[in-house]
Protein backbone atom coordinates (compact mmCIF):
# COMPACT_ATOMS: atom_id res chain seq x y z
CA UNK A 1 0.00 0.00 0.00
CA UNK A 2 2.72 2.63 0.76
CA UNK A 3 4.62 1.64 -2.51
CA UNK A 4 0.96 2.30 -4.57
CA UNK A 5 0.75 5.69 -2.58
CA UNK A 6 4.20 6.85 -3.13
CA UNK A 7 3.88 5.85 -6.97
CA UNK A 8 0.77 8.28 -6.87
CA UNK A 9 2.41 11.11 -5.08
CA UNK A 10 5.09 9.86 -7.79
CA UNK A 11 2.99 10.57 -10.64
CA UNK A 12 1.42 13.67 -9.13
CA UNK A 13 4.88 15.80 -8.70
CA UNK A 14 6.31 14.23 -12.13
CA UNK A 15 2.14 15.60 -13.88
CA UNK A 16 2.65 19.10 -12.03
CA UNK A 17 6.16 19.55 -13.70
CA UNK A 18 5.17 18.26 -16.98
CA UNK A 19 1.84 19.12 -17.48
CA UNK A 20 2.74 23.13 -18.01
CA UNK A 21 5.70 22.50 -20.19
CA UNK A 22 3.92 20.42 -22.57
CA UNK A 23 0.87 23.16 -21.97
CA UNK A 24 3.10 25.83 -23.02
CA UNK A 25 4.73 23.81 -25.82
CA UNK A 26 1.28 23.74 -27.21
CA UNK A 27 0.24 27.19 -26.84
CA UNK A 28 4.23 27.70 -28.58
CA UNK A 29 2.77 24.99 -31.50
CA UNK A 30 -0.71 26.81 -31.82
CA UNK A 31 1.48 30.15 -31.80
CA UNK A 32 3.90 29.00 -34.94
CA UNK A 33 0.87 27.58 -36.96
CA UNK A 34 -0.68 30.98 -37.00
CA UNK A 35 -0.84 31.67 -40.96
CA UNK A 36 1.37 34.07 -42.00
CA UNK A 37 -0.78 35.91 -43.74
CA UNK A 38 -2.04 37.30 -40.48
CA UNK A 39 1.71 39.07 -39.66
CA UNK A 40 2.83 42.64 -40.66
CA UNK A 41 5.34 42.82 -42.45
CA UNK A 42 5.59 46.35 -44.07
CA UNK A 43 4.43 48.67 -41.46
CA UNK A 44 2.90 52.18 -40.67
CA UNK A 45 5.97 54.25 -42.46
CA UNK A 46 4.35 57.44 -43.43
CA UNK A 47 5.67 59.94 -40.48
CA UNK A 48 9.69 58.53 -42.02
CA UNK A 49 11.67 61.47 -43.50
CA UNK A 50 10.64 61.59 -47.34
CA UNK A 51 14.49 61.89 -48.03
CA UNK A 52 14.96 58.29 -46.49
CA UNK A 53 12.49 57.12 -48.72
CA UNK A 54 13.45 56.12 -52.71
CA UNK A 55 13.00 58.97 -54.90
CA UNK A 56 10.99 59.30 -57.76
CA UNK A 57 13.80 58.91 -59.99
CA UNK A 58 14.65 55.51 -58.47
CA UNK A 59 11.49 54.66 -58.67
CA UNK A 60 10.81 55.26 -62.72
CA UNK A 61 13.81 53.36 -63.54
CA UNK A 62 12.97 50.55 -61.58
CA UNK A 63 10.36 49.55 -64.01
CA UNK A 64 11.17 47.99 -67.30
CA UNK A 65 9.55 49.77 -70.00
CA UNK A 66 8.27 47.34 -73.34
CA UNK A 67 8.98 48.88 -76.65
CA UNK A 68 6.28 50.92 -77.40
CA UNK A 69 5.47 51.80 -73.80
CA UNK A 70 5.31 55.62 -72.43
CA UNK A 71 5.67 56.61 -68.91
CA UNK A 72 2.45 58.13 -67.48
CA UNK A 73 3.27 59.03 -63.72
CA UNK A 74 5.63 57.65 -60.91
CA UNK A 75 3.04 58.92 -57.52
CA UNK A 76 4.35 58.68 -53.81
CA UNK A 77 1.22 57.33 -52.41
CA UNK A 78 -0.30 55.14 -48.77
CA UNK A 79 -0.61 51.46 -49.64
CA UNK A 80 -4.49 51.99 -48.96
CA UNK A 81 -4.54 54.84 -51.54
CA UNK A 82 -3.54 52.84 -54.18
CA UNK A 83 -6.03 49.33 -53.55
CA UNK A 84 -8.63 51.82 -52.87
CA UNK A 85 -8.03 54.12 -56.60
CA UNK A 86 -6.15 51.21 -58.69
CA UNK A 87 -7.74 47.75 -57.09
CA UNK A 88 -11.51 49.52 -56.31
CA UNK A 89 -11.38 47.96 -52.95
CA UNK A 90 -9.26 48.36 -49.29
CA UNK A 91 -6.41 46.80 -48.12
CA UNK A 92 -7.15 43.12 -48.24
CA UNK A 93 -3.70 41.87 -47.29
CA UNK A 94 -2.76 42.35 -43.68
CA UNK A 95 0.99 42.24 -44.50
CA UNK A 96 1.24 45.77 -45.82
CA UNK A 97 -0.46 48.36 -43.19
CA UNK A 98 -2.80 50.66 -44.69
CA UNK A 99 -0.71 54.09 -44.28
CA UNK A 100 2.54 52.19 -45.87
CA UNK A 101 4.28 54.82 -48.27
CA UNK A 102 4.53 53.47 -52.05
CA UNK A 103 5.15 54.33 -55.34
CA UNK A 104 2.73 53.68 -57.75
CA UNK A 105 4.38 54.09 -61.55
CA UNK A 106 2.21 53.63 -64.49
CA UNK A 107 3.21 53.04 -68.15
CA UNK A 108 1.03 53.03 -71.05
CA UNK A 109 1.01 50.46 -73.90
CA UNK A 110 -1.31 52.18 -76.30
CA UNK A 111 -0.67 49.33 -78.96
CA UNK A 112 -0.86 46.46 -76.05
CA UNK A 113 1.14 44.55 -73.96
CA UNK A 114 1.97 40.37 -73.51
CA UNK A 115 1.33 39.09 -69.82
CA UNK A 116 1.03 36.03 -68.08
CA UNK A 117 -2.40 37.12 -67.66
CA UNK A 118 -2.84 36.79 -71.68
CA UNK A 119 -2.56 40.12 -74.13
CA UNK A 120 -4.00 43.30 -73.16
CA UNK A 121 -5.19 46.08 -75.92
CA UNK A 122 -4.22 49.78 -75.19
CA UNK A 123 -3.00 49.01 -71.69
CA UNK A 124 -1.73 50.43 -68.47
CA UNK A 125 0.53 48.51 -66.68
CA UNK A 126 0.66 49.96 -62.85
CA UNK A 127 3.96 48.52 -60.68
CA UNK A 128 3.96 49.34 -56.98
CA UNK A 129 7.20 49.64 -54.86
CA UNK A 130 7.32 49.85 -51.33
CA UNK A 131 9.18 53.26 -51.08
CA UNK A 132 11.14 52.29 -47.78
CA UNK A 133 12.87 49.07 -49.27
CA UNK A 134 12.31 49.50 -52.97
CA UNK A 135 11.05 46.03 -52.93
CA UNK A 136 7.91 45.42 -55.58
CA UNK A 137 5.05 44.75 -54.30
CA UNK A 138 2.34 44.30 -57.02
CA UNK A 139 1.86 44.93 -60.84
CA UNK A 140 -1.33 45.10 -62.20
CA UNK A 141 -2.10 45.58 -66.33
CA UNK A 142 -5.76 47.08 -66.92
CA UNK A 143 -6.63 47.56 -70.71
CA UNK A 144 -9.59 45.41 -72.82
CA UNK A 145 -10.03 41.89 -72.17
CA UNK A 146 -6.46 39.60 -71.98
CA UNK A 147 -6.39 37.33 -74.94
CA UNK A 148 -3.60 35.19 -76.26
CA UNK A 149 -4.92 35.98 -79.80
CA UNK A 150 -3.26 38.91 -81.17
């Protein structure tokens, strides 16, 4: 009888130590398995020094322009700016925070351009780069209906 109850007061002390490690390892597990689409990645930059940011210049030659393509505008813009006037709808990644400082170049293809997405007639092709670290972060090609006829 006093072996069975020291096995239980055993068990007891060896389950109070355990028990919240492997607790907390879970809550760590449940923690990493968060999607990462829920993380920020580029945040709130607009109160940064507009000289830290890329220029304008920097910006314009950072997109290749197709033969026949003109430059229209290179705009310093928020992230949620340009979903809201280029997209038609907010900020539906939560990577990039809505006040996120970007510059939104657009080049004309008045004769059309090739895409993955298929051909576009008398295009615009808008690319977006985050203005803090000149990374790209979307290109989107409006014109009529893509076809891979042309």
């Amino acid at each position: 009888m006093k072996k069975w109850i020291f096995g239980l007061a055993f068990l007891a002390v060896v389950g109070s130590a355990v028990y919240p490690q492997f607790s907390n390892a879970q809550n760590k597990a449940e923690e990493i398995s968060q999607p990462l689409q829920n993380i920020q990645i580029y945040n709130d930059n607009s109160s940064i020094d507009k000289n830290k940011l890329m220029t304008k210049e920097v910006a314009m030659e950072k997109v290749h322009i197709e033969k026949d393509g003109k430059l229209l505008s290179a705009e310093l813009v928020s992230w949620n700016k340009f979903t809201n006037d280029v997209l038609g709808k907010s900020n539906s990644l939560a990577q990039i925070n809505n006040k996120r400082q970007v510059w939104v170049v657009k080049v004309s293809y008045p004769k059309g351009i090739d895409t993955r997405g298929g051909y576009f007639k008398n295009a615009t092709q808008i690319s977006v780069f985050d203005a803090e670290t000149k990374e790209i972060l979307n290109v989107t090609t409006q014109g009529d209906s893509p076809s891979r006829d042309h």
